[in-house]
Every structure is written in C-alpha cells, then in structure tokens.
N, C-alpha and C. Protein backbone atom coordinates (compact mmCIF):
# COMPACT_ATOMS: atom_id res chain seq x y z
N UNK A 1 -3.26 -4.30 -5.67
CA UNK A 1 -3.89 -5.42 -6.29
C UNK A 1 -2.81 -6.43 -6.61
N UNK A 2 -2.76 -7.72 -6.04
CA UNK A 2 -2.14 -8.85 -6.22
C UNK A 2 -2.81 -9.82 -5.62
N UNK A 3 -2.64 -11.13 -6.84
CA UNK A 3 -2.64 -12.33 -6.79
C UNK A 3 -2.28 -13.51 -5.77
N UNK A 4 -1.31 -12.88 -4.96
CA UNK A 4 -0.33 -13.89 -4.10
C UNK A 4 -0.63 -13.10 -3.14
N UNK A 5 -1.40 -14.20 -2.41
CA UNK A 5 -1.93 -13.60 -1.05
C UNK A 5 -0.93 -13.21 0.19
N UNK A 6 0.13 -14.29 0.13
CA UNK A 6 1.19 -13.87 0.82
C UNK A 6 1.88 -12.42 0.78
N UNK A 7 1.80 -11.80 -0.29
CA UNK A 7 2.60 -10.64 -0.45
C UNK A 7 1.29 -9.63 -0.84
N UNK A 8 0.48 -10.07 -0.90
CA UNK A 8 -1.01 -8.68 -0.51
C UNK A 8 -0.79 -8.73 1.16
N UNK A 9 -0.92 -9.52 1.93
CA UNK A 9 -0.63 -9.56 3.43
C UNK A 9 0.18 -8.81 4.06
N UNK A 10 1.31 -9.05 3.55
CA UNK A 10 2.56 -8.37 3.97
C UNK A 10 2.48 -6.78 3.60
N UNK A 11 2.11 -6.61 2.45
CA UNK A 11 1.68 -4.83 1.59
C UNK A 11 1.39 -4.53 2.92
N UNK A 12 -0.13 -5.27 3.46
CA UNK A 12 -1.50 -4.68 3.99
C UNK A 12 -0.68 -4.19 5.67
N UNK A 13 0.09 -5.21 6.00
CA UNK A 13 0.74 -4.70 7.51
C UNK A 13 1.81 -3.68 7.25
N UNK A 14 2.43 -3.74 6.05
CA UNK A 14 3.60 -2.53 6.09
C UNK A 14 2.56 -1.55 5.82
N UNK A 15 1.42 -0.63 5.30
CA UNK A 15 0.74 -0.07 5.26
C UNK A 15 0.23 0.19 6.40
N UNK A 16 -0.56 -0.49 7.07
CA UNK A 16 -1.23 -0.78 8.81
C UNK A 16 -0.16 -0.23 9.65
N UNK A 17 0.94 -0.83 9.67
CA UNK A 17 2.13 -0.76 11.11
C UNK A 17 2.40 0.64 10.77
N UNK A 18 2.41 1.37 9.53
CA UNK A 18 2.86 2.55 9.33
C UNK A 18 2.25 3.65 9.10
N UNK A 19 0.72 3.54 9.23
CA UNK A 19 -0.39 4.37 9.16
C UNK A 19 -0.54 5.50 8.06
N UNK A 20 -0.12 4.47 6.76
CA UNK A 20 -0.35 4.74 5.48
C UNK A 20 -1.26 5.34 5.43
N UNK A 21 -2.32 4.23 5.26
CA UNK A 21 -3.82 4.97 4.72
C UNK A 21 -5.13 4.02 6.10
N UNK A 22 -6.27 4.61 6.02
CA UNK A 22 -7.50 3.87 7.01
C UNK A 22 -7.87 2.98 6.41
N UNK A 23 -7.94 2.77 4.80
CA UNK A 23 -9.19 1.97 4.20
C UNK A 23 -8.49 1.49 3.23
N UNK A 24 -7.67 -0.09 3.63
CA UNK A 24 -7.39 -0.65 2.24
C UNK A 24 -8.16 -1.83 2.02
N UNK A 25 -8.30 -1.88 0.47
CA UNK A 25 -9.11 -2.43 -0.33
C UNK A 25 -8.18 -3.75 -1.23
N UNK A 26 -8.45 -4.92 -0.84
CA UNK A 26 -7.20 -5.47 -1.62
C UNK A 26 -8.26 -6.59 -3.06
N UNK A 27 -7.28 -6.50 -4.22
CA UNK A 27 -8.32 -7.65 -5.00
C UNK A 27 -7.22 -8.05 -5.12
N UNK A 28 -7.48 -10.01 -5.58
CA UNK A 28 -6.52 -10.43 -6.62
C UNK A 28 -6.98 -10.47 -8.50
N UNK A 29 -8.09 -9.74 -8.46
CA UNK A 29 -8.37 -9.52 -9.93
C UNK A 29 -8.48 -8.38 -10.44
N UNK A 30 -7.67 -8.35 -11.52
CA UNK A 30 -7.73 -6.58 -12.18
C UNK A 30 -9.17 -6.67 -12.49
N UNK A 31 -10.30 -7.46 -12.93
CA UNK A 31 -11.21 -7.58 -13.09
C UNK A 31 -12.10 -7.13 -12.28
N UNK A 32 -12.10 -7.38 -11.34
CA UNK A 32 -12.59 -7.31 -10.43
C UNK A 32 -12.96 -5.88 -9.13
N UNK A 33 -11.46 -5.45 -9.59
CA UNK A 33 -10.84 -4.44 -8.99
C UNK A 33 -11.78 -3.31 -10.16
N UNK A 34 -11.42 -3.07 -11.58
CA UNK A 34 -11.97 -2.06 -12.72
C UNK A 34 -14.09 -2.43 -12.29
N UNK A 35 -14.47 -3.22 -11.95
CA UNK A 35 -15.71 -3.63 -11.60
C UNK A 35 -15.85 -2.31 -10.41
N UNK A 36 -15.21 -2.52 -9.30
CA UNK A 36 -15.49 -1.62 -8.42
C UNK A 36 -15.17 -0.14 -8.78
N UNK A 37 -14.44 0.01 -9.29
CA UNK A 37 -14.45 1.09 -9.86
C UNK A 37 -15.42 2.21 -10.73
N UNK A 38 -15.72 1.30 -11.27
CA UNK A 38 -17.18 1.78 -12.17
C UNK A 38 -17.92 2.57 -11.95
N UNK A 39 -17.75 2.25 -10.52
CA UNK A 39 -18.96 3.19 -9.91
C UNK A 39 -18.49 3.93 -8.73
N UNK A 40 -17.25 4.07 -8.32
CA UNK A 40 -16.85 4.51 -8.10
C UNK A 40 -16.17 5.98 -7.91
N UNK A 41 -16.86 7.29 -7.91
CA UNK A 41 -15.61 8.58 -8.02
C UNK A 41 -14.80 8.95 -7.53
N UNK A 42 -14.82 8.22 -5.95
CA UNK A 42 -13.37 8.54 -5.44
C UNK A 42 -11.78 8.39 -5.67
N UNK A 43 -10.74 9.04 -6.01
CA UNK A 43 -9.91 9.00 -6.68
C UNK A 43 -8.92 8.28 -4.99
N UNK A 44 -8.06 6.94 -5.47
CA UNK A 44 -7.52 6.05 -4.90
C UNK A 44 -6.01 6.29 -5.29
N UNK A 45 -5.44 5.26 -4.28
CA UNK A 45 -3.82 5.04 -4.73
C UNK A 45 -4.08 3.56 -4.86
N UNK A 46 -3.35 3.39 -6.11
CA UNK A 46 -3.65 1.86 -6.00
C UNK A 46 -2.59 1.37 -6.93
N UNK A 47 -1.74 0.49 -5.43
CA UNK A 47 -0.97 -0.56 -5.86
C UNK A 47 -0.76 -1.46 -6.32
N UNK A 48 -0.32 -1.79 -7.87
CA UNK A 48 -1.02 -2.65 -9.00
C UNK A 48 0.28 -3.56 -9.06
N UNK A 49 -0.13 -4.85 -8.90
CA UNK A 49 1.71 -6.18 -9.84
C UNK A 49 1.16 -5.65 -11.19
N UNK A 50 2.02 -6.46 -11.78
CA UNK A 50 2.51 -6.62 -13.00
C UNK A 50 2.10 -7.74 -13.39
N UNK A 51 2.05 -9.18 -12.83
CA UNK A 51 2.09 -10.36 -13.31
C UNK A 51 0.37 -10.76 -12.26
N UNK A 52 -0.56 -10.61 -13.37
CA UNK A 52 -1.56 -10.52 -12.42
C UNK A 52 -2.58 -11.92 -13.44
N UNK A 53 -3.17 -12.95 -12.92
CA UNK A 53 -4.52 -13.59 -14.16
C UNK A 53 -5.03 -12.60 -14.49
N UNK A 54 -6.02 -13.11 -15.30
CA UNK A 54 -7.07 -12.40 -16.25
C UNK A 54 -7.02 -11.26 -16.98
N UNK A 55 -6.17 -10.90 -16.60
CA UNK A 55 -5.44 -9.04 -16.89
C UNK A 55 -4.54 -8.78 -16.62
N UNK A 56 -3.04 -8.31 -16.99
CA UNK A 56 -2.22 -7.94 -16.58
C UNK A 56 -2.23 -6.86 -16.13
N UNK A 57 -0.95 -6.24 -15.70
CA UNK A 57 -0.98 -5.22 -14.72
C UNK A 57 -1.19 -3.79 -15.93
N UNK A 58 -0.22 -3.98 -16.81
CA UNK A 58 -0.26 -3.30 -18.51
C UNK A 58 -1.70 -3.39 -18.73
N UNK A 59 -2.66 -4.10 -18.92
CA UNK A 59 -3.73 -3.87 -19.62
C UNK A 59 -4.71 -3.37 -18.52
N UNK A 60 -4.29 -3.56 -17.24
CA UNK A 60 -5.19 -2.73 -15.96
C UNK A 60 -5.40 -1.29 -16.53
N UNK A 61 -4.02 -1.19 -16.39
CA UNK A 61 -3.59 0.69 -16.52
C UNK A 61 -4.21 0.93 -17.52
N UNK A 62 -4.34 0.63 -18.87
CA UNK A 62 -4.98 1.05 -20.07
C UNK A 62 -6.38 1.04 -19.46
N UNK A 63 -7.24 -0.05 -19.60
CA UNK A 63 -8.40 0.07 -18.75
C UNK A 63 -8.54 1.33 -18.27
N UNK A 64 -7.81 1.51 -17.27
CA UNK A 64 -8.39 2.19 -16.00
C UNK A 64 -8.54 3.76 -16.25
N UNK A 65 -7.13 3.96 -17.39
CA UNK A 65 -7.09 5.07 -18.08
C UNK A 65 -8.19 5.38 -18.88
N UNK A 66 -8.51 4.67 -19.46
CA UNK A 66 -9.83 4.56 -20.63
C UNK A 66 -11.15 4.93 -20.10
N UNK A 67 -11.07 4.90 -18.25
CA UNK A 67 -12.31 5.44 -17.65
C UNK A 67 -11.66 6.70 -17.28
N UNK A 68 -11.30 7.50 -17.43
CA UNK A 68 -10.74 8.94 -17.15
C UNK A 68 -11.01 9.23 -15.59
N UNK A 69 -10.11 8.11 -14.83
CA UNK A 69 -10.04 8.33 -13.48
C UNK A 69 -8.70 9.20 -13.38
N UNK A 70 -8.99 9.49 -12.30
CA UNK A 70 -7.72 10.33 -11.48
C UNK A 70 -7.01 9.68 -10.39
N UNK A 71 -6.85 8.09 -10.03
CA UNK A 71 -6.37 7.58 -9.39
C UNK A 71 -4.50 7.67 -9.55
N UNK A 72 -4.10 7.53 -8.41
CA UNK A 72 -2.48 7.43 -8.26
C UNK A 72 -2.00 6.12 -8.26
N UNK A 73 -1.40 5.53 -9.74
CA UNK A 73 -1.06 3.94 -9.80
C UNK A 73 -0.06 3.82 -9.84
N UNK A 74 0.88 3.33 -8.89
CA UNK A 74 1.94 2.94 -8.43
C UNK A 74 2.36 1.31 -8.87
N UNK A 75 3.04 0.88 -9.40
CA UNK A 75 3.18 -0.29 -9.88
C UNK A 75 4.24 -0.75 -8.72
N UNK A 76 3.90 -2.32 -7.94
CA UNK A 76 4.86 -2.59 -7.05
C UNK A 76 4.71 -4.08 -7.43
N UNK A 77 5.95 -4.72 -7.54
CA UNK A 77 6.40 -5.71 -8.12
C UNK A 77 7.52 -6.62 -7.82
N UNK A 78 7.75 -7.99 -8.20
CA UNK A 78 8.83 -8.25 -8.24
C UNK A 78 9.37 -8.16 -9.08
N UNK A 79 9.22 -7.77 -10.49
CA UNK A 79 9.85 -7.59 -11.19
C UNK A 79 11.32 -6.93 -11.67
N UNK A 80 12.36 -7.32 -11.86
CA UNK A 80 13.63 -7.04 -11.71
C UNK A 80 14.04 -6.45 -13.33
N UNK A 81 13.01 -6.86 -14.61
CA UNK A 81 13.13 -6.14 -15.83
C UNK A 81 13.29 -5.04 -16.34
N UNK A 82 14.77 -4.59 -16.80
CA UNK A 82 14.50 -3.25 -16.79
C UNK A 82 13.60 -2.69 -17.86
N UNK A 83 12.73 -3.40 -18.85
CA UNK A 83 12.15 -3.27 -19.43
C UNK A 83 10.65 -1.93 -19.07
N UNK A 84 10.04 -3.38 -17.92
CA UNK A 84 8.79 -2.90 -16.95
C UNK A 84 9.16 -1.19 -16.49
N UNK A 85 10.67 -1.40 -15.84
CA UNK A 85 10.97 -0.23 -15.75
C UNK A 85 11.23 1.11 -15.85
N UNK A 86 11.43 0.80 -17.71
CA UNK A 86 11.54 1.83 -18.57
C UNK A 86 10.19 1.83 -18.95
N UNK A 87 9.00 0.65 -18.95
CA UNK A 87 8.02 1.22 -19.69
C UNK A 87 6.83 2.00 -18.75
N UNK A 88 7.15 1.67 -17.68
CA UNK A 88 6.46 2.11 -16.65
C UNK A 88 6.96 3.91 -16.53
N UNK A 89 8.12 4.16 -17.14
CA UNK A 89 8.56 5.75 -16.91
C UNK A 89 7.77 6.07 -18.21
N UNK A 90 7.46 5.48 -19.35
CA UNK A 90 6.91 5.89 -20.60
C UNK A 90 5.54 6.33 -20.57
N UNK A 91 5.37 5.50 -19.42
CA UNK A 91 3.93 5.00 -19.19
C UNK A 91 3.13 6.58 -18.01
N UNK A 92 4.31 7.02 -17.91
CA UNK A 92 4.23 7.82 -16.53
C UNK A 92 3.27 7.27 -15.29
N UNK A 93 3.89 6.43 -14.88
CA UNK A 93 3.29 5.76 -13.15
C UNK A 93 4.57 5.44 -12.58
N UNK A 94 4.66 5.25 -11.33
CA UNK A 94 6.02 5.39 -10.50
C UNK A 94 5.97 3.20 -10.53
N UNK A 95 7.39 3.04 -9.89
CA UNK A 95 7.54 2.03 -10.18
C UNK A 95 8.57 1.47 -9.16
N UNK A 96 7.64 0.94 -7.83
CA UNK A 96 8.90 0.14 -7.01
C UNK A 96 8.50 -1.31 -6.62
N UNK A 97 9.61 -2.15 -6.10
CA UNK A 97 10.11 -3.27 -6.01
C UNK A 97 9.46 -3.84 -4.83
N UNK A 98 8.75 -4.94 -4.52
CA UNK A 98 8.55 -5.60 -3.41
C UNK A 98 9.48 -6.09 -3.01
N UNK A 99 9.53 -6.57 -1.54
CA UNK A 99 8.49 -5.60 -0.38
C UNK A 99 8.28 -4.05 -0.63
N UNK A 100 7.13 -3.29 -0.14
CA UNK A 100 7.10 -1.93 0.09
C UNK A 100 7.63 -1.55 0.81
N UNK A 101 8.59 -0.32 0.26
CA UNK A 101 9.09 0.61 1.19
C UNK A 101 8.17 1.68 1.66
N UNK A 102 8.22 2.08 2.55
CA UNK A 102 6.84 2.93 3.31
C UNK A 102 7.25 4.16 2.68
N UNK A 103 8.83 4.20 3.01
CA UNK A 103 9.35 5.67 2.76
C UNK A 103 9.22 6.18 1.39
N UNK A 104 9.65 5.39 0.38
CA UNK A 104 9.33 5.10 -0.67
C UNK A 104 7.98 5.60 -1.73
N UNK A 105 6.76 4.63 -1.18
CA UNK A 105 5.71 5.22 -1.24
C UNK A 105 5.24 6.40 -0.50
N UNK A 106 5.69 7.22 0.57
CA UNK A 106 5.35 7.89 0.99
C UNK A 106 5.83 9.63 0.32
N UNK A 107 7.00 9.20 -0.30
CA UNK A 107 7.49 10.07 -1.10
C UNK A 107 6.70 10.52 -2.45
N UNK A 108 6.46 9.74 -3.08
CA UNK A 108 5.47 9.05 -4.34
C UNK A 108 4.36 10.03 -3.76
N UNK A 109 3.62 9.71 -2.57
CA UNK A 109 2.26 10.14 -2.56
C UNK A 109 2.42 11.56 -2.01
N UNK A 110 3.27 12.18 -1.25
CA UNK A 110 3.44 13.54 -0.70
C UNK A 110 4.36 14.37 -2.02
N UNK A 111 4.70 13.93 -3.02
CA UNK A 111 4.97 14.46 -4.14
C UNK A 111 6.78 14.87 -3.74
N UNK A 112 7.33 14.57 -3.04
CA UNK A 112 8.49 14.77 -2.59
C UNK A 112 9.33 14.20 -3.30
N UNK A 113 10.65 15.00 -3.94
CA UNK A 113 11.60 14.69 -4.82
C UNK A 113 12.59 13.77 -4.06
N UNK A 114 12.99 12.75 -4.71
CA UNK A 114 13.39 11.52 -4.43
C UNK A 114 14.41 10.92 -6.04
N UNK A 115 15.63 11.17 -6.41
CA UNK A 115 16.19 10.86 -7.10
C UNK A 115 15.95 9.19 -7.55
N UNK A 116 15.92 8.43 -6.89
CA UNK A 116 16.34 6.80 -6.91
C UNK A 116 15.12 6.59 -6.78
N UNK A 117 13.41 7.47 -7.04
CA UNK A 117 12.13 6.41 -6.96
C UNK A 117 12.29 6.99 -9.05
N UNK A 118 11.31 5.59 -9.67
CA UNK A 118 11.73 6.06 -10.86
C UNK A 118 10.06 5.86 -10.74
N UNK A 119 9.62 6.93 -11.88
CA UNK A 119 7.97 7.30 -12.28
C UNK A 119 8.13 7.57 -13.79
C-alpha cells in the first residue's frame, strides 16, 4: 500500500519479474485498503509506507491489529529514520527500504534467518 504511484509500479514489477506472489492488490489508501479487509479472511502479506494520507502507516497497523488478522506486514519505505526503525522492531513487523529487495522480502516471508533484515 502506497500513495506514489510511481513506486507502487515499480513494487508491482519487482514482484511480477520475480514471481513473488499471482495476486497483487495495490491501494493508495490505508482506508481503503482496512475496507477490504473487513470482509475479508484470507490472511495476506502486505506491504505498507509509512508516510501514507488519511492514515498513516502507524495507525494502519493498529487498525489492522484491532481486527485480529493474521496478515504478514512488512513495512517498506523510504524512510531513512532510525526512529521508524526501532519502532517498527517494538512494533514487531519487519522493516525494509525502497526499492524492494526480492531477496530481502523473500527471506521475511520463507522465515529464513537473515542478520541485516531488521523485524
């Protein structure tokens, strides 16, 4: 989920060229995105910014938590704060840097120990 269509684009082909996943779903509103969800039970990976309108990426996660999903939220960002960084380990959700690294996320989702991804 991001705002800047340019860099949802780019996600969507490093995902595609690398045969991530079959079925991505992109919003630019956390709003929008917790809407589909609702009704939703299938448990997702879903790549959330940080710097998002209507909702930040912080008040997504609370949200989303607050519906006692089982989704895998990966926070991917530009964000360079080591703040986000540390609160995102507090927060327990993993936490990498745009562009996506495939390898990266692929580690994240196959549960594979990886020193330098921070969660």
């Amino acid at each position: 989920m991001d705002d800047d269509t340019v860099s949802t684009y780019l996600t969507e082909e490093i995902l595609r060229e690398n045969h991530v996943c079959e079925n991505i779903q992109s919003y630019s509103s956390g709003i929008e995105c917790l809407k589909n969800l609702e009704n939703d039970t299938d448990a997702h990976t879903i790549l959330l910014d940080l710097n998002m309108p209507e909702i930040n990426g912080w008040d997504f996660l609370k949200k989303c938590r607050a519906m006692n999903r089982t989704d895998l939220i990966i926070l991917l960002t530009s964000s360079i704060n080591e703040d986000d960084r540390d609160r995102a380990q507090s927060e327990n959700v993993h936490f990498l840097n745009k562009p996506l690294d495939t390898d990266d996320l692929l580690k994240i989702i196959t549960g594979a120990p990886d020193e330098s991804l921070q969660h």
